[in-house]
PDB file of N, CA and C in Angstrom:
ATOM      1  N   UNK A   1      81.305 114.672  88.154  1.00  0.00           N
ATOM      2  CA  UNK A   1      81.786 114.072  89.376  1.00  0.00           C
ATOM      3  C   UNK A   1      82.803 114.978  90.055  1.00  0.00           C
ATOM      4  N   UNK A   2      83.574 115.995  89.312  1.00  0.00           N
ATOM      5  CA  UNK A   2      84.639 116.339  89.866  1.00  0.00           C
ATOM      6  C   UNK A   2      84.040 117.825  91.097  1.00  0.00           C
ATOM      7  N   UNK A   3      82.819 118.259  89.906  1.00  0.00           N
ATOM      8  CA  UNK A   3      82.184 119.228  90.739  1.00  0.00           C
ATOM      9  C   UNK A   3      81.793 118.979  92.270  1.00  0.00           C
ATOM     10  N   UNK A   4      80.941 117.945  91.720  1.00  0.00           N
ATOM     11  CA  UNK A   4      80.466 117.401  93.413  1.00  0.00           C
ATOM     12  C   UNK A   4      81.536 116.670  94.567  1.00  0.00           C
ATOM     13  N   UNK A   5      83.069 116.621  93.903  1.00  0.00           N
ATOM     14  CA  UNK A   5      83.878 116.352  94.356  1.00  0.00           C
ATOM     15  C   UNK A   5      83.696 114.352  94.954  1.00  0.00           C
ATOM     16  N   UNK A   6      83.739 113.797  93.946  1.00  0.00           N
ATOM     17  CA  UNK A   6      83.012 112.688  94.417  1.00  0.00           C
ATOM     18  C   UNK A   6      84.374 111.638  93.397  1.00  0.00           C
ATOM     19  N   UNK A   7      84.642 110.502  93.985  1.00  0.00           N
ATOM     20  CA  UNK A   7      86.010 110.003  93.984  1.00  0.00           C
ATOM     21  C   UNK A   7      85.418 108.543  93.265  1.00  0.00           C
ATOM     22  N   UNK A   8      85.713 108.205  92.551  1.00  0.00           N
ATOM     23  CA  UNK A   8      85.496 106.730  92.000  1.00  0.00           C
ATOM     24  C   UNK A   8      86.677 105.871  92.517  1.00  0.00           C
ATOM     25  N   UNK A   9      86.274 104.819  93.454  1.00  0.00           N
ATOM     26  CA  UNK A   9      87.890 103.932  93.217  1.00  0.00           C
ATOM     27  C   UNK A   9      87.567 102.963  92.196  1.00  0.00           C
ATOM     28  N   UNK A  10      89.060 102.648  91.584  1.00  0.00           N
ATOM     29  CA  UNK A  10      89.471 101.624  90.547  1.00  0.00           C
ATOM     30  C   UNK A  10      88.111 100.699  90.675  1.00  0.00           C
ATOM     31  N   UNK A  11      88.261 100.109  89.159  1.00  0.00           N
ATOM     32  CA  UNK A  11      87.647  98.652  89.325  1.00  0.00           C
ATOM     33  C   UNK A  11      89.449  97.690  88.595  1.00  0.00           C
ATOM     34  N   UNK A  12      89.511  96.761  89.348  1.00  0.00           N
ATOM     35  CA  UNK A  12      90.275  95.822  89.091  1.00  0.00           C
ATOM     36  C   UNK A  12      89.902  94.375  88.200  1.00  0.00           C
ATOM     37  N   UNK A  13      91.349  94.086  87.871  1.00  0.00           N
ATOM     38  CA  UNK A  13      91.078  92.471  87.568  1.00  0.00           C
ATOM     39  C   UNK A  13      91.828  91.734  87.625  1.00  0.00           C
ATOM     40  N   UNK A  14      91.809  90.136  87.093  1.00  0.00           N
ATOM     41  CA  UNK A  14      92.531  89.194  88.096  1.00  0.00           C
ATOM     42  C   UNK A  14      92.907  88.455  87.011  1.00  0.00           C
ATOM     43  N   UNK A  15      93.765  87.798  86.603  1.00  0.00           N
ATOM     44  CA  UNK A  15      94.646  86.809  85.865  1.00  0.00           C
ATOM     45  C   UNK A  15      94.968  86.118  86.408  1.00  0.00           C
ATOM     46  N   UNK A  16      94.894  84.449  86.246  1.00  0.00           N
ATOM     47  CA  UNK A  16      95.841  83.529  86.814  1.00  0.00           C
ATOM     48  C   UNK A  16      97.038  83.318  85.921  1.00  0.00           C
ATOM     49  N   UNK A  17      97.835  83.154  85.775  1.00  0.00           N
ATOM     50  CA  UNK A  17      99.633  82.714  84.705  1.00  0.00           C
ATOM     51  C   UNK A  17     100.391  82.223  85.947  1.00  0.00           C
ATOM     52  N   UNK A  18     100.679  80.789  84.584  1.00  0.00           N
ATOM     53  CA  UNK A  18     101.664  80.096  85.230  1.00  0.00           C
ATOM     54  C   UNK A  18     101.580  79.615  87.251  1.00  0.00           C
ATOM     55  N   UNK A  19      99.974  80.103  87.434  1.00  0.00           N
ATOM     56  CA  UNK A  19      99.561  79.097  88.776  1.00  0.00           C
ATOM     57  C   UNK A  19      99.783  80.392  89.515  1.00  0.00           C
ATOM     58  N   UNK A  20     100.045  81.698  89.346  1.00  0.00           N
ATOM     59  CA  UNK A  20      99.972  82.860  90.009  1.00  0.00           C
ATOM     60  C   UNK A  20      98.782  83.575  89.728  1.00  0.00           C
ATOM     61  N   UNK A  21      98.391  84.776  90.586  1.00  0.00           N
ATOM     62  CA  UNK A  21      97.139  85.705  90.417  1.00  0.00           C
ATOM     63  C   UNK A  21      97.958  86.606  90.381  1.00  0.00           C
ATOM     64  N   UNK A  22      97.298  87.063  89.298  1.00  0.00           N
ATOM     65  CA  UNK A  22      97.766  89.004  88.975  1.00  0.00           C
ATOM     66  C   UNK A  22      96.635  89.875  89.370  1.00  0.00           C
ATOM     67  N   UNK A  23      96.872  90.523  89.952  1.00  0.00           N
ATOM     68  CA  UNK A  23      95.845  91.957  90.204  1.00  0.00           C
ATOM     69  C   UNK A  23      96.615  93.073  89.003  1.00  0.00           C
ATOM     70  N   UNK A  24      95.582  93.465  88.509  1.00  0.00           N
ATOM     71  CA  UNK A  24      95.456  95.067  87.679  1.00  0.00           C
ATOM     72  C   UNK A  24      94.719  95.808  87.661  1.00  0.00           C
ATOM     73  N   UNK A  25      94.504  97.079  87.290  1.00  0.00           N
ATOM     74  CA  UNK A  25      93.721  98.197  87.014  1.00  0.00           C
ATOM     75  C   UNK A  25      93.926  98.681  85.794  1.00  0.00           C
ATOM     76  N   UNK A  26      92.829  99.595  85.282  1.00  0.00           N
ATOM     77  CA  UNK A  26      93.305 100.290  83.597  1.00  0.00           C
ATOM     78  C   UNK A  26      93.927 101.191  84.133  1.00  0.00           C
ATOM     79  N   UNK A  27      94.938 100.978  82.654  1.00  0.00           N
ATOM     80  CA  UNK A  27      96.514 102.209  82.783  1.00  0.00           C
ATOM     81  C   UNK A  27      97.125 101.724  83.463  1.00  0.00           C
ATOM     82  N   UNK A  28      97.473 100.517  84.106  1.00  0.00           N
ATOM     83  CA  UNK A  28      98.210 100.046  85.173  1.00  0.00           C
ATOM     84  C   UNK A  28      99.665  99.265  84.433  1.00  0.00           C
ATOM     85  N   UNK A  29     100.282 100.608  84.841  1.00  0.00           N
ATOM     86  CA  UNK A  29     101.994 100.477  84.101  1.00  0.00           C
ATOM     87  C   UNK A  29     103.107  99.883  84.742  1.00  0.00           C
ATOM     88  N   UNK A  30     102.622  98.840  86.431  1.00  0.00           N
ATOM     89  CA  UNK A  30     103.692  98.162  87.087  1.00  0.00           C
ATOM     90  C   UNK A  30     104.224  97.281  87.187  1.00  0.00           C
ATOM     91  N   UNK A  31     103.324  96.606  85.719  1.00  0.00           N
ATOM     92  CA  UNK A  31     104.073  94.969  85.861  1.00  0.00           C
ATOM     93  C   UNK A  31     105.190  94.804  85.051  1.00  0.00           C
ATOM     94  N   UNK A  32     106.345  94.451  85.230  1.00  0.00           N
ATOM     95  CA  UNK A  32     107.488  93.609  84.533  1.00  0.00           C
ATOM     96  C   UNK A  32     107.177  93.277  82.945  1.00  0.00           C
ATOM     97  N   UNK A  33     106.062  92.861  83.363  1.00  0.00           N
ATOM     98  CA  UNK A  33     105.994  91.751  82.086  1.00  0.00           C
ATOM     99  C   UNK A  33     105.173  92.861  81.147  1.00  0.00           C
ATOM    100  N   UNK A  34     105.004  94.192  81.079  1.00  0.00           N
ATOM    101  CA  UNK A  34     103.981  94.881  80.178  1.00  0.00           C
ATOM    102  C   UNK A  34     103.789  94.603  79.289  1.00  0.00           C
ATOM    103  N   UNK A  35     105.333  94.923  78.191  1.00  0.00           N
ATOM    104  CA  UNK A  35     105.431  94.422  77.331  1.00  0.00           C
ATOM    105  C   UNK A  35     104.784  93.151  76.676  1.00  0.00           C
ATOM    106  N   UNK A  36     105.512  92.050  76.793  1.00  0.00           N
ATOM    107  CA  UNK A  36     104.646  90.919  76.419  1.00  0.00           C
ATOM    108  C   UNK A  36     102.885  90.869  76.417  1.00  0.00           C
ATOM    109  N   UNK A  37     102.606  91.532  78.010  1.00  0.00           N
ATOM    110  CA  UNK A  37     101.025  91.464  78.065  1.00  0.00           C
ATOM    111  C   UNK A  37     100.341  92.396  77.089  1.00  0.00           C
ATOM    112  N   UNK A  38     100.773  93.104  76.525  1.00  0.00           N
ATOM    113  CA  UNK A  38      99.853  93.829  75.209  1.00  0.00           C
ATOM    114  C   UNK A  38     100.315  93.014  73.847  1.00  0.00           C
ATOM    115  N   UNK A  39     101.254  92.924  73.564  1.00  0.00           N
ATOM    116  CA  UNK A  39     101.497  92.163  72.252  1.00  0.00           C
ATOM    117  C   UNK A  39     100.782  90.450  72.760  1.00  0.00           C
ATOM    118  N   UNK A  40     100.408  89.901  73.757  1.00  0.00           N
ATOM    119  CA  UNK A  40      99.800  88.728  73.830  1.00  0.00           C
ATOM    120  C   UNK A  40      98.367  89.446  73.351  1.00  0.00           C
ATOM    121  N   UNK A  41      97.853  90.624  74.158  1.00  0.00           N
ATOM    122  CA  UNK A  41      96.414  91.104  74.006  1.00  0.00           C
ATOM    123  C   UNK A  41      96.247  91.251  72.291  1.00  0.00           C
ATOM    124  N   UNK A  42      97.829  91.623  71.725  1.00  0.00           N
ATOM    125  CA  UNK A  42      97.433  92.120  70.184  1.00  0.00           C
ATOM    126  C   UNK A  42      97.203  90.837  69.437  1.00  0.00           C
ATOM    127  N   UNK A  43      97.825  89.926  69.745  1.00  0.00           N
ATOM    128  CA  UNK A  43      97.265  88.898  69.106  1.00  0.00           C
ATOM    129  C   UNK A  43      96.015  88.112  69.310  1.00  0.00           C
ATOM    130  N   UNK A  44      95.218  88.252  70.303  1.00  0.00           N
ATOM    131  CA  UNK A  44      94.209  87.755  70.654  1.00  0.00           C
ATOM    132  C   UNK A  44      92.930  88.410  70.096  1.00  0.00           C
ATOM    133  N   UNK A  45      93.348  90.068  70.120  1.00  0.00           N
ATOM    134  CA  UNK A  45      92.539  90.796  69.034  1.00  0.00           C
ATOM    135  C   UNK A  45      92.525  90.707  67.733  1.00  0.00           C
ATOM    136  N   UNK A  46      93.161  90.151  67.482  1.00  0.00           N
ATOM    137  CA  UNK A  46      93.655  90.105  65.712  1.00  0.00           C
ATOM    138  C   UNK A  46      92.885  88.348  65.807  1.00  0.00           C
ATOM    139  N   UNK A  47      93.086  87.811  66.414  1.00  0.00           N
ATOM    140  CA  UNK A  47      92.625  86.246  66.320  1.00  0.00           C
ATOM    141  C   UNK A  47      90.797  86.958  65.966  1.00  0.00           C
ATOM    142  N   UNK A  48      90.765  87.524  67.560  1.00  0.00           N
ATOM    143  CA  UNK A  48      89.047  87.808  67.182  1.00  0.00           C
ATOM    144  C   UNK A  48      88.146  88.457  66.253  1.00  0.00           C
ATOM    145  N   UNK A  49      89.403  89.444  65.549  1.00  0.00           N
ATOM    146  CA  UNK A  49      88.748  90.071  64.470  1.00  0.00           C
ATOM    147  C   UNK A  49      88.911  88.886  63.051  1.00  0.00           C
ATOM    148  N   UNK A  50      89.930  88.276  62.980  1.00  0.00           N
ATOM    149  CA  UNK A  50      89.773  87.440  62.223  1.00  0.00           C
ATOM    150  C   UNK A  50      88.646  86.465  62.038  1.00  0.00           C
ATOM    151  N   UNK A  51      88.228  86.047  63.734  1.00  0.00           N
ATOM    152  CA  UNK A  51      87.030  85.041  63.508  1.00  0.00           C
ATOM    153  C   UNK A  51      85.780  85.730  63.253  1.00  0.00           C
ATOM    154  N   UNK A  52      85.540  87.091  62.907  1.00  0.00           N
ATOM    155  CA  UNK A  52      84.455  88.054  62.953  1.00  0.00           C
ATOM    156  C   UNK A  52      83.830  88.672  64.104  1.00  0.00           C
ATOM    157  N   UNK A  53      84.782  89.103  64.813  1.00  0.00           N
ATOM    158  CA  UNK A  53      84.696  89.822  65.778  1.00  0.00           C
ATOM    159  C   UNK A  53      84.242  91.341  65.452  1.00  0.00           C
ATOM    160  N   UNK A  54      83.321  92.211  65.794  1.00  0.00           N
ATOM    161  CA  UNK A  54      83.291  93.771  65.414  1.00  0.00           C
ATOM    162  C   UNK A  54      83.239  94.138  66.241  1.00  0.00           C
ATOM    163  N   UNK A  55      84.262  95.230  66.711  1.00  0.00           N
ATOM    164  CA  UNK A  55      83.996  96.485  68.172  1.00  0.00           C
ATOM    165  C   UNK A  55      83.137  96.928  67.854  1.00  0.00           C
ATOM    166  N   UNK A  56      82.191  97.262  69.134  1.00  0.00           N
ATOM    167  CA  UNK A  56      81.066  98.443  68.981  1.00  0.00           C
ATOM    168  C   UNK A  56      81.698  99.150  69.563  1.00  0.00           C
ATOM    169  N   UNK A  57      82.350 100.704  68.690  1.00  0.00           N
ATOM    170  CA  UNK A  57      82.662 101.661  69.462  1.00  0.00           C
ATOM    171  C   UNK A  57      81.666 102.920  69.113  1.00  0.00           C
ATOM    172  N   UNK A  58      80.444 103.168  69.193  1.00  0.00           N
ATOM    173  CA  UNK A  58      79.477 103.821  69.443  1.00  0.00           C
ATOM    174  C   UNK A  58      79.386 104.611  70.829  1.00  0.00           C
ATOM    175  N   UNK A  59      80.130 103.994  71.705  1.00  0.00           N
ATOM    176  CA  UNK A  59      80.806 104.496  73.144  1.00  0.00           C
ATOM    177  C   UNK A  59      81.827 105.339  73.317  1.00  0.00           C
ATOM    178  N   UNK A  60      82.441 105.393  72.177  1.00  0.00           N
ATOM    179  CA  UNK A  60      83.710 106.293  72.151  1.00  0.00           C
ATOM    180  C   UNK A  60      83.104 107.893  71.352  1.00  0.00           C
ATOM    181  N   UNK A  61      83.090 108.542  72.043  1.00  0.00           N
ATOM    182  CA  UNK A  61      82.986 109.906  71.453  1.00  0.00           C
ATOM    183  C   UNK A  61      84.047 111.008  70.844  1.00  0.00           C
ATOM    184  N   UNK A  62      85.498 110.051  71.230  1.00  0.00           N
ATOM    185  CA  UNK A  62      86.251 111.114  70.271  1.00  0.00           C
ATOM    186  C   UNK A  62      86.977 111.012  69.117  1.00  0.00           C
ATOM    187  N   UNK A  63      87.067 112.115  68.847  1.00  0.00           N
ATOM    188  CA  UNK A  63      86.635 112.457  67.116  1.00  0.00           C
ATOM    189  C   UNK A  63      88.181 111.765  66.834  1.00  0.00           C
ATOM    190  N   UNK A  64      88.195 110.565  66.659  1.00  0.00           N
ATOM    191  CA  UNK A  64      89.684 110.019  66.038  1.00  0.00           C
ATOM    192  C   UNK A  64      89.493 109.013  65.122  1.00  0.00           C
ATOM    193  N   UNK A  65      90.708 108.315  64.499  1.00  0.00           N
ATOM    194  CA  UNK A  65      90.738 107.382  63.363  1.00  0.00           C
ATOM    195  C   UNK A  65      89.813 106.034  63.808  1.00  0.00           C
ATOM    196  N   UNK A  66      89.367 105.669  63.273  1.00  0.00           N
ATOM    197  CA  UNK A  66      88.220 104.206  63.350  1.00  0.00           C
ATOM    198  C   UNK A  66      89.610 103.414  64.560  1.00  0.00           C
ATOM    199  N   UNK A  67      91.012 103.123  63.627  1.00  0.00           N
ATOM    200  CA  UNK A  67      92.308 102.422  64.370  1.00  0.00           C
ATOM    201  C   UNK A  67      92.435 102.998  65.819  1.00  0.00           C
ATOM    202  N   UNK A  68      92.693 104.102  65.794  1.00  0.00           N
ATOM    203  CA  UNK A  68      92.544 104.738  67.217  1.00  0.00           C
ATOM    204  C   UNK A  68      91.116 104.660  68.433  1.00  0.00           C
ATOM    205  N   UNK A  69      89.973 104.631  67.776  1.00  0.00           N
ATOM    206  CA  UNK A  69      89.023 103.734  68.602  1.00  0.00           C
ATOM    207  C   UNK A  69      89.414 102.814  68.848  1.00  0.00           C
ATOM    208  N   UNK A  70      89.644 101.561  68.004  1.00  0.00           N
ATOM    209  CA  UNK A  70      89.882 100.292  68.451  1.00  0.00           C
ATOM    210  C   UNK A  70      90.613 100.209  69.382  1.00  0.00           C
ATOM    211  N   UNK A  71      92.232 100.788  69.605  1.00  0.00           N
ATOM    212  CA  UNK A  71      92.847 100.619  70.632  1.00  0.00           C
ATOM    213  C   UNK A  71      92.961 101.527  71.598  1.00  0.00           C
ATOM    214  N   UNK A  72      91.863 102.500  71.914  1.00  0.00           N
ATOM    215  CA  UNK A  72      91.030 102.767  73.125  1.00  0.00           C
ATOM    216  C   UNK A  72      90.175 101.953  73.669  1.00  0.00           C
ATOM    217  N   UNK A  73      88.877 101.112  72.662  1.00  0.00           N
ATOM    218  CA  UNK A  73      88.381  99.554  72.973  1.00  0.00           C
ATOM    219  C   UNK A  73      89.675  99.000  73.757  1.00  0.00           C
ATOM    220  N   UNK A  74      90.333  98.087  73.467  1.00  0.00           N
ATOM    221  CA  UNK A  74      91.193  97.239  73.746  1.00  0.00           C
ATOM    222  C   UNK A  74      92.010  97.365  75.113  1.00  0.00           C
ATOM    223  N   UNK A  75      92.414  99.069  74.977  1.00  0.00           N
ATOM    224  CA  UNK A  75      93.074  99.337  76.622  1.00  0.00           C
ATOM    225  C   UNK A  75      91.984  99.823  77.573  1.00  0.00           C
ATOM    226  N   UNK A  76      91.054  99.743  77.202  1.00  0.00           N
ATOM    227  CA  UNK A  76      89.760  99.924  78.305  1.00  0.00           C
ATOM    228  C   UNK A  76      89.696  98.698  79.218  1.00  0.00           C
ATOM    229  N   UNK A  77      89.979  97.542  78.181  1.00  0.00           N
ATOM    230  CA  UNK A  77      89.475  95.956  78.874  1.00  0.00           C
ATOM    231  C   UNK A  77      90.774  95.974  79.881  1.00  0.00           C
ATOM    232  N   UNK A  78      91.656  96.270  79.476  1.00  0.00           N
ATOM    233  CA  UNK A  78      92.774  96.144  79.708  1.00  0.00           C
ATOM    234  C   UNK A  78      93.431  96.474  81.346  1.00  0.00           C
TER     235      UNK A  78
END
């Protein structure tokens, strides 16, 4: 893409909390609340792997720890 000089814009997403809409993007480092919003995400992952949840990371091509896939999975959704 970069050759042909060709520009992807964001894909976004939307949260309602507490009767508000959040807009985000991945990597998106401007909200206040960051903090909390990944340690809420870590527990929701840990809930799902508990109920038998398995990442397919067959998508991830780099050469890192199984742990380090996963939380490339996780900040992708993110």
């Amino acid at each position: 893409m970069r050759d042909k000089r060709v520009k992807k814009e964001p894909g976004y997403s939307w949260i309602k909390y507490k009767g508000k809409v959040h807009v985000f993007s991945a990597d998106d480092q401007s909200s206040p609340f960051l903090g909390q919003i990944y340690a809420e995400l870590e527990k929701l992952n840990c809930k799902m792997i508990e109920e038998g949840y398995i990442p397919d990371m067959s998508s991830i091509l780099h050469d890192v720890e199984e742990s380090e896939k996963i939380k490339m999975l996780n900040h992708h959704r993110i």
